[in-house]
PDB file of N, CA and C in Angstrom:
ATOM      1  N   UNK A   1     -33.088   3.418  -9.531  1.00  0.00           N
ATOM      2  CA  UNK A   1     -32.213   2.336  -9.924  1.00  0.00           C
ATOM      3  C   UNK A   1     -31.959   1.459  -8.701  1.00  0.00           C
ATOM      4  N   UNK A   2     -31.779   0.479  -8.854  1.00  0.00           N
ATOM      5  CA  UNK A   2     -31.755  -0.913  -8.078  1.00  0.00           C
ATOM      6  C   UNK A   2     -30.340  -0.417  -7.191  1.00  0.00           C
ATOM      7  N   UNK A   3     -30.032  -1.591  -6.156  1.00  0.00           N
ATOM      8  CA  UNK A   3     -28.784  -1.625  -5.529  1.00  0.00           C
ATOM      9  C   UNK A   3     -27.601  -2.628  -6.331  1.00  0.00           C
ATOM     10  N   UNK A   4     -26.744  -2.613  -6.520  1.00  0.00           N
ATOM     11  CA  UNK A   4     -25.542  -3.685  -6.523  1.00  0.00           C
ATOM     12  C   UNK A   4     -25.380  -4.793  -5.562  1.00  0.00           C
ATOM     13  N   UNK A   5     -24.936  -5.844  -6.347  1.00  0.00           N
ATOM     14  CA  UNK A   5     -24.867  -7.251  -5.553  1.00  0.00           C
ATOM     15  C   UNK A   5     -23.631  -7.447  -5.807  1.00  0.00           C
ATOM     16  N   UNK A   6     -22.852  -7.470  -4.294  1.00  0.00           N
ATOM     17  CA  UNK A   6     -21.550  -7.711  -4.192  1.00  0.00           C
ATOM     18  C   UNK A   6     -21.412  -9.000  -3.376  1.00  0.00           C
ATOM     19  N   UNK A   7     -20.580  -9.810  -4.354  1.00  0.00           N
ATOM     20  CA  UNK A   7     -20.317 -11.478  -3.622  1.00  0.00           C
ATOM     21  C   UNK A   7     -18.645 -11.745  -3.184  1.00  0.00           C
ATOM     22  N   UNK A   8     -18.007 -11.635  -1.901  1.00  0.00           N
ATOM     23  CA  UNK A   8     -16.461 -11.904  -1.753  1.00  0.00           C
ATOM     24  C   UNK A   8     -16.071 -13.339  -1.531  1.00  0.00           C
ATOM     25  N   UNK A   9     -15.265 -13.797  -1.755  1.00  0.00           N
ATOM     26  CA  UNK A   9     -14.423 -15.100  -1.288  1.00  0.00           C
ATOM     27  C   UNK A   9     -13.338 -15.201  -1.104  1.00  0.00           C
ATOM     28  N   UNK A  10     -12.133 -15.904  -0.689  1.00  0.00           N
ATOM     29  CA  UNK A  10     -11.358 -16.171  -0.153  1.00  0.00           C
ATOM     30  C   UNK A  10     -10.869 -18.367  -0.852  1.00  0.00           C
ATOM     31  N   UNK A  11     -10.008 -17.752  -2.491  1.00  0.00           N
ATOM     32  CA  UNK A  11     -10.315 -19.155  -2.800  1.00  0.00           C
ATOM     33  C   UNK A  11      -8.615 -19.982  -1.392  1.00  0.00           C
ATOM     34  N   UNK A  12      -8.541 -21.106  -1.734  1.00  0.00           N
ATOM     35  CA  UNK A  12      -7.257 -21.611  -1.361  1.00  0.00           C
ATOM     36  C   UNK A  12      -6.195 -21.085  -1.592  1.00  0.00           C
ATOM     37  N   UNK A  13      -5.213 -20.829  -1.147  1.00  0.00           N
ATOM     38  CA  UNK A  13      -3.805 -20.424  -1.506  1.00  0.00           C
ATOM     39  C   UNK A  13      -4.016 -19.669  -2.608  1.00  0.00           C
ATOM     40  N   UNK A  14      -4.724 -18.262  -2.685  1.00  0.00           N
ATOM     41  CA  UNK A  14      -5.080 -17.454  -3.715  1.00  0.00           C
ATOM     42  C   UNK A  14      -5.288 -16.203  -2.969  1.00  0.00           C
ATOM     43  N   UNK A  15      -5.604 -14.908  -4.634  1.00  0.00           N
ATOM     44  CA  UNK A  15      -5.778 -13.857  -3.673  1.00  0.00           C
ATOM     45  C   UNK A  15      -7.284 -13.562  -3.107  1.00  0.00           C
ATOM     46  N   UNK A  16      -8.154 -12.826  -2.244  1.00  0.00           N
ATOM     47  CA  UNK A  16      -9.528 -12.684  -1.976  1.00  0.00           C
ATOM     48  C   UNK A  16      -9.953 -12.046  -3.602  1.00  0.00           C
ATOM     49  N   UNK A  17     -11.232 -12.811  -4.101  1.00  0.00           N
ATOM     50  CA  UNK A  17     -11.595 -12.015  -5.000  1.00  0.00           C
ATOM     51  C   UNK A  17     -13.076 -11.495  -4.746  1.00  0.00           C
ATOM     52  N   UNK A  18     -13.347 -11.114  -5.796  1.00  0.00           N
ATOM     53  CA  UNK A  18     -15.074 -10.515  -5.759  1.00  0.00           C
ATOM     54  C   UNK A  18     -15.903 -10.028  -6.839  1.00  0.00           C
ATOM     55  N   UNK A  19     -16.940 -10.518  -6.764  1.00  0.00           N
ATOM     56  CA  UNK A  19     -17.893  -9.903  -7.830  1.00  0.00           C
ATOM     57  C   UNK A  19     -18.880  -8.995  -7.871  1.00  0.00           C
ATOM     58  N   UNK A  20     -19.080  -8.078  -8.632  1.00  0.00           N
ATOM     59  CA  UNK A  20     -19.889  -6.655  -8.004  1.00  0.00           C
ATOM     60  C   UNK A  20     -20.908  -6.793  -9.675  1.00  0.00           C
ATOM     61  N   UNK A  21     -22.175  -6.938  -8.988  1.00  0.00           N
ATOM     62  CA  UNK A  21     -23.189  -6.701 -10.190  1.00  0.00           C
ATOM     63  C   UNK A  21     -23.794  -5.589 -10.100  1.00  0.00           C
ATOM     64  N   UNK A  22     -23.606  -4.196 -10.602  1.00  0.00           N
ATOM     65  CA  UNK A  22     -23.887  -2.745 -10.456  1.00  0.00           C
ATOM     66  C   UNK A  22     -25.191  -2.614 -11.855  1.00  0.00           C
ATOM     67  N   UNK A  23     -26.137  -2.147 -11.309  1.00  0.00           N
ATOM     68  CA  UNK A  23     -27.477  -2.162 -12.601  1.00  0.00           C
ATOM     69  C   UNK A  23     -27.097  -0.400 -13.202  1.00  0.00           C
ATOM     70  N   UNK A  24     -27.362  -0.692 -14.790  1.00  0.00           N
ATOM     71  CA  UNK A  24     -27.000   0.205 -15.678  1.00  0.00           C
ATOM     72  C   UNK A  24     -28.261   1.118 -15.699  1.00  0.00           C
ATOM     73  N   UNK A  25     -28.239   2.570 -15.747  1.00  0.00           N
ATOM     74  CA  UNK A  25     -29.159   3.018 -16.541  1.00  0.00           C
ATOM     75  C   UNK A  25     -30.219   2.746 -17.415  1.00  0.00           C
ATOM     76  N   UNK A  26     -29.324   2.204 -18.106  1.00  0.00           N
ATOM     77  CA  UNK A  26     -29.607   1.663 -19.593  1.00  0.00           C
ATOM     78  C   UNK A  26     -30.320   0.647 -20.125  1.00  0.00           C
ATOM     79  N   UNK A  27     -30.457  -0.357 -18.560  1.00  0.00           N
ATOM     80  CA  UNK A  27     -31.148  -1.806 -18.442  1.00  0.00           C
ATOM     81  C   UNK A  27     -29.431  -2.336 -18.219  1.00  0.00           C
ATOM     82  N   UNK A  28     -29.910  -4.042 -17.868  1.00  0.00           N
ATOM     83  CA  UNK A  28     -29.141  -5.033 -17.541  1.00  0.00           C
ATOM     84  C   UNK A  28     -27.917  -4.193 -16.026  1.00  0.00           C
ATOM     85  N   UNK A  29     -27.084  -5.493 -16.278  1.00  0.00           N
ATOM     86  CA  UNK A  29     -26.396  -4.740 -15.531  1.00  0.00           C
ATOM     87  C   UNK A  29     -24.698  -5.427 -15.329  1.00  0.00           C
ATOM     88  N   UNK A  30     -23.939  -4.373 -14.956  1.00  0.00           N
ATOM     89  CA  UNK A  30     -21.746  -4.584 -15.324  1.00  0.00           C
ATOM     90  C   UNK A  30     -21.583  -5.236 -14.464  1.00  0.00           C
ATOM     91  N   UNK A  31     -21.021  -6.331 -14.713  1.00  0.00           N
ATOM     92  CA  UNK A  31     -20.525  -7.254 -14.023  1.00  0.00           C
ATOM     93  C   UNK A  31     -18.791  -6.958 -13.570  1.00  0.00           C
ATOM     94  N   UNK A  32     -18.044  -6.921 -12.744  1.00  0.00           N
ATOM     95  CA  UNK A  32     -17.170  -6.986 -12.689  1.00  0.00           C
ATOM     96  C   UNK A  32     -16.025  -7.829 -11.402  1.00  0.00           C
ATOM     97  N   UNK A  33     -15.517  -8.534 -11.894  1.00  0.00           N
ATOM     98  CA  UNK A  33     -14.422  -9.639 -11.131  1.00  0.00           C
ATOM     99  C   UNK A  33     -13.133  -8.759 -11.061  1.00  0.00           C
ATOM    100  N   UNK A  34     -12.758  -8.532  -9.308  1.00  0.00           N
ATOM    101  CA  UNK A  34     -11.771  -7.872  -9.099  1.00  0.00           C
ATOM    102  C   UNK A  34     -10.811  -9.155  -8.508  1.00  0.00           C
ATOM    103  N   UNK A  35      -9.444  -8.726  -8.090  1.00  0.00           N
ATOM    104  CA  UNK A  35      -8.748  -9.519  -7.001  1.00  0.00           C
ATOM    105  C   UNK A  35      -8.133  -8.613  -6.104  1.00  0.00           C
ATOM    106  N   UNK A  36      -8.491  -8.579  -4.822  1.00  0.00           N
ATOM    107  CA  UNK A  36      -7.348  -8.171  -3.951  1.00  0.00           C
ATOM    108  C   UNK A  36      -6.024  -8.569  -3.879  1.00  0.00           C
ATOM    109  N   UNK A  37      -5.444  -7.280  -4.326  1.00  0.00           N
ATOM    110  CA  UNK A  37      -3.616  -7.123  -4.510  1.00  0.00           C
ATOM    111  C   UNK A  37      -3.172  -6.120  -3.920  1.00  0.00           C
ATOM    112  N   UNK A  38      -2.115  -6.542  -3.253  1.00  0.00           N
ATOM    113  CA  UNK A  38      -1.323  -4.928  -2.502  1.00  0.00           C
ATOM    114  C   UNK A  38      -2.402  -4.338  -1.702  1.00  0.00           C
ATOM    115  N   UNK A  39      -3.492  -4.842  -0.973  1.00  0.00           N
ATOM    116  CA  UNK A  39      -4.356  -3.982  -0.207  1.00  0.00           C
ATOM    117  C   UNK A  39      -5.129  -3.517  -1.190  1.00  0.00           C
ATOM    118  N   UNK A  40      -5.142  -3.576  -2.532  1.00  0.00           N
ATOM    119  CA  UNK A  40      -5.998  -2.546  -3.497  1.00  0.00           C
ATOM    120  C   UNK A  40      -6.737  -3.386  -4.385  1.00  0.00           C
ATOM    121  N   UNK A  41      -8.705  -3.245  -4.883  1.00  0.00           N
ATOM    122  CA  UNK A  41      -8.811  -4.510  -5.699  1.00  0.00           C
ATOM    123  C   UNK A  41      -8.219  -3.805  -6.966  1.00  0.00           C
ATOM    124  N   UNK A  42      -8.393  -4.717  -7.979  1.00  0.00           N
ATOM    125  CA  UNK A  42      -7.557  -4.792  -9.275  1.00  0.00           C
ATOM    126  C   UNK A  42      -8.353  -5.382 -10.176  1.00  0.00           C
ATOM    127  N   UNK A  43      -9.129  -4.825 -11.160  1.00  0.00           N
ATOM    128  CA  UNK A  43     -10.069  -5.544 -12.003  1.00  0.00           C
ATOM    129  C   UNK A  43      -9.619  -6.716 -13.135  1.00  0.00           C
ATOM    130  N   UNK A  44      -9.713  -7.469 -12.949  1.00  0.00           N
ATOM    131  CA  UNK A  44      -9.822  -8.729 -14.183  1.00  0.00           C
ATOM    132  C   UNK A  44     -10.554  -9.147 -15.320  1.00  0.00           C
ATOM    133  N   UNK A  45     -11.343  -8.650 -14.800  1.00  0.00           N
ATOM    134  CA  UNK A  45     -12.714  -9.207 -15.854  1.00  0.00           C
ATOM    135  C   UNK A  45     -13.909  -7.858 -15.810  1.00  0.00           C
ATOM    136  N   UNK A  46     -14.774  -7.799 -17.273  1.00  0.00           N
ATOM    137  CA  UNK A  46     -16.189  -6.236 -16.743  1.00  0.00           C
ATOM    138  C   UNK A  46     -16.694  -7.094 -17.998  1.00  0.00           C
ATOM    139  N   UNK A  47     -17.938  -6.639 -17.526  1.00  0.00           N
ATOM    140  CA  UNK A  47     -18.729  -7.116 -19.244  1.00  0.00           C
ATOM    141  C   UNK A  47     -19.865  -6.428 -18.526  1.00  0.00           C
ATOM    142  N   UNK A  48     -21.022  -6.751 -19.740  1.00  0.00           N
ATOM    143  CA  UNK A  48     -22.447  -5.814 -19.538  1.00  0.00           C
ATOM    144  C   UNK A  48     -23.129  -7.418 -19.899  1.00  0.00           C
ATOM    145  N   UNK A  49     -24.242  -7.442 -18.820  1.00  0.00           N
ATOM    146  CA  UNK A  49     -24.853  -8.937 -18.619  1.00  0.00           C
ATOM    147  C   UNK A  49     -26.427  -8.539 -18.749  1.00  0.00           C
ATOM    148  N   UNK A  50     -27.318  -8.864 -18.879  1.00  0.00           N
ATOM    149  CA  UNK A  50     -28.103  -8.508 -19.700  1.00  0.00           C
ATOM    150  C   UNK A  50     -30.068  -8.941 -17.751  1.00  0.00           C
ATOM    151  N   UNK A  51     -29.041 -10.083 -17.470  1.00  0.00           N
ATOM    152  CA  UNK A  51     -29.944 -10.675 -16.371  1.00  0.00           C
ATOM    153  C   UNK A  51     -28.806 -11.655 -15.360  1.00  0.00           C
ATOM    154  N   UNK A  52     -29.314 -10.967 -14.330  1.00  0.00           N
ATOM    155  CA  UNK A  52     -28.989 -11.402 -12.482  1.00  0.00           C
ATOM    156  C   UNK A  52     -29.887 -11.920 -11.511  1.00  0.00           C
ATOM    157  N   UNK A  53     -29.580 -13.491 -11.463  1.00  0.00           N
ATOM    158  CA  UNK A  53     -30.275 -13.870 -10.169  1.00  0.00           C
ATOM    159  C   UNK A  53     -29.645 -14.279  -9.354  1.00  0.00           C
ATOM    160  N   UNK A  54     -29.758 -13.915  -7.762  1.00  0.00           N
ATOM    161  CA  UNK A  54     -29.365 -14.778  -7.071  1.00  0.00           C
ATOM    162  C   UNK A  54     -30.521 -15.656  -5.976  1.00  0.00           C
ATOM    163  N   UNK A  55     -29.590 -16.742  -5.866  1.00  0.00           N
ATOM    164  CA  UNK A  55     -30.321 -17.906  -4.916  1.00  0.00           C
ATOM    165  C   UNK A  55     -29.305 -18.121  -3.847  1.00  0.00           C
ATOM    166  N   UNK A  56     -29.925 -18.110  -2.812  1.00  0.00           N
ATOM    167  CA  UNK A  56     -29.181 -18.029  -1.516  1.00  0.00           C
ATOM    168  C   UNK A  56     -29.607 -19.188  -0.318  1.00  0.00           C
ATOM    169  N   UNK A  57     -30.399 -20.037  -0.655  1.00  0.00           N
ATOM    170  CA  UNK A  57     -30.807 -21.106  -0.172  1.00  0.00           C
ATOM    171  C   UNK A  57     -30.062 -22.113  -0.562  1.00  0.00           C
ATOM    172  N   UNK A  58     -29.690 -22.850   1.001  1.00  0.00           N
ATOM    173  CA  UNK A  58     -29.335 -24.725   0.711  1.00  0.00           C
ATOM    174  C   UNK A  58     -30.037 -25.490   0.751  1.00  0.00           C
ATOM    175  N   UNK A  59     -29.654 -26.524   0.224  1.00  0.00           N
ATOM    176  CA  UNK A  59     -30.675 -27.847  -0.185  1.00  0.00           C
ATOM    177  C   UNK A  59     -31.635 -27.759   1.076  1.00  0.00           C
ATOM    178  N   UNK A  60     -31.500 -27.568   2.440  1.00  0.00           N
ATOM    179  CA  UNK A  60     -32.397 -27.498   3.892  1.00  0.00           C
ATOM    180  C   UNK A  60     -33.074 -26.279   3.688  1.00  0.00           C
ATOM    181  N   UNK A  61     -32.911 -25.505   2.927  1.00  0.00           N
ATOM    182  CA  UNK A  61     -33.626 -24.014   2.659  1.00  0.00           C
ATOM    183  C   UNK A  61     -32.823 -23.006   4.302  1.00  0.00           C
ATOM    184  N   UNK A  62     -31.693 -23.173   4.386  1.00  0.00           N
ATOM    185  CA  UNK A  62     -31.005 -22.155   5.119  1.00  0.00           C
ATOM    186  C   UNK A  62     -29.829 -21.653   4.573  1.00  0.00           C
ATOM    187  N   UNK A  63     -29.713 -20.667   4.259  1.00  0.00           N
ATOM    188  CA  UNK A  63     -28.920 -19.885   3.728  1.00  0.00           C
ATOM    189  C   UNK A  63     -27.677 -20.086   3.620  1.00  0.00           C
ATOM    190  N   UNK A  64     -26.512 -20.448   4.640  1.00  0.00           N
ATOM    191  CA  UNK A  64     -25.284 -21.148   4.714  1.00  0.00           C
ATOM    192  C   UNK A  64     -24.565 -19.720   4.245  1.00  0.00           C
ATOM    193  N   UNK A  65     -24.697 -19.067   4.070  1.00  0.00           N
ATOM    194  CA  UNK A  65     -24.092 -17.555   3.284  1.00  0.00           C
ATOM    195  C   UNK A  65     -23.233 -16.960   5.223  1.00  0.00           C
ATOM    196  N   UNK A  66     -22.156 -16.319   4.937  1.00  0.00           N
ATOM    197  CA  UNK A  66     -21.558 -16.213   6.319  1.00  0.00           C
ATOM    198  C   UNK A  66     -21.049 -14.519   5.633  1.00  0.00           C
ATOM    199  N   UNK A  67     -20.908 -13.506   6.550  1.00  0.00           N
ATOM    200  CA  UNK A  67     -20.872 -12.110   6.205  1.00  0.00           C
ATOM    201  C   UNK A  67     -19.581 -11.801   6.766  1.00  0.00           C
ATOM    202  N   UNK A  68     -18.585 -11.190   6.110  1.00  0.00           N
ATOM    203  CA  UNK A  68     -17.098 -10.949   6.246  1.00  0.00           C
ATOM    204  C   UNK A  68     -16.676  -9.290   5.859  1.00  0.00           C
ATOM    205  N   UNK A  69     -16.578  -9.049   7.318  1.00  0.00           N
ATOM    206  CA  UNK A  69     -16.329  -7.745   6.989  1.00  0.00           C
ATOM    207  C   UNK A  69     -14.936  -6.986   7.268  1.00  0.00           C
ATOM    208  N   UNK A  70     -14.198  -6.153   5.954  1.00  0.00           N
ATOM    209  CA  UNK A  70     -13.089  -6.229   5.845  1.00  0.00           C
ATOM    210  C   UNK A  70     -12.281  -6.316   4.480  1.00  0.00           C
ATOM    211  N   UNK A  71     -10.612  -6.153   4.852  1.00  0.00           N
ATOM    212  CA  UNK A  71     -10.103  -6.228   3.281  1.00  0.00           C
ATOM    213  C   UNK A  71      -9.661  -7.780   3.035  1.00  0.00           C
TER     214      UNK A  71
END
């Protein structure tokens, strides 16, 4: 089975959230949108998504993606 694709951000005057695409057994794969609260994430959103791509290139073809490590 594949790895999980985990994406974090930090919107404006909000809490850090994040998205974790974990591949199922079963095919496809659970999507789930947490928010960091109280130090702890806190799920909002899960569903079962069927197809995941990501694109990580800018219009210059350089990545612009910056790695944050931490709560």
């Amino acid at each position: 089975m594949g790895k999980s694709i985990v994406l974090e951000w930090t919107p404006l005057n909000a809490c850090r959230r994040r998205l974790v695409f974990e591949p199922r057994d079963l095919g496809g794969w659970t999507r789930t949108e947490a928010e960091r609260r109280d130090d702890e994430w806190q799920i909002v959103d899960q569903e079962i998504v069927t197809h995941v791509e990501l694109d990580s290139s800018g219009p210059d073809d350089t990545s612009g993606i910056t790695t944050y490590r931490g709560p």
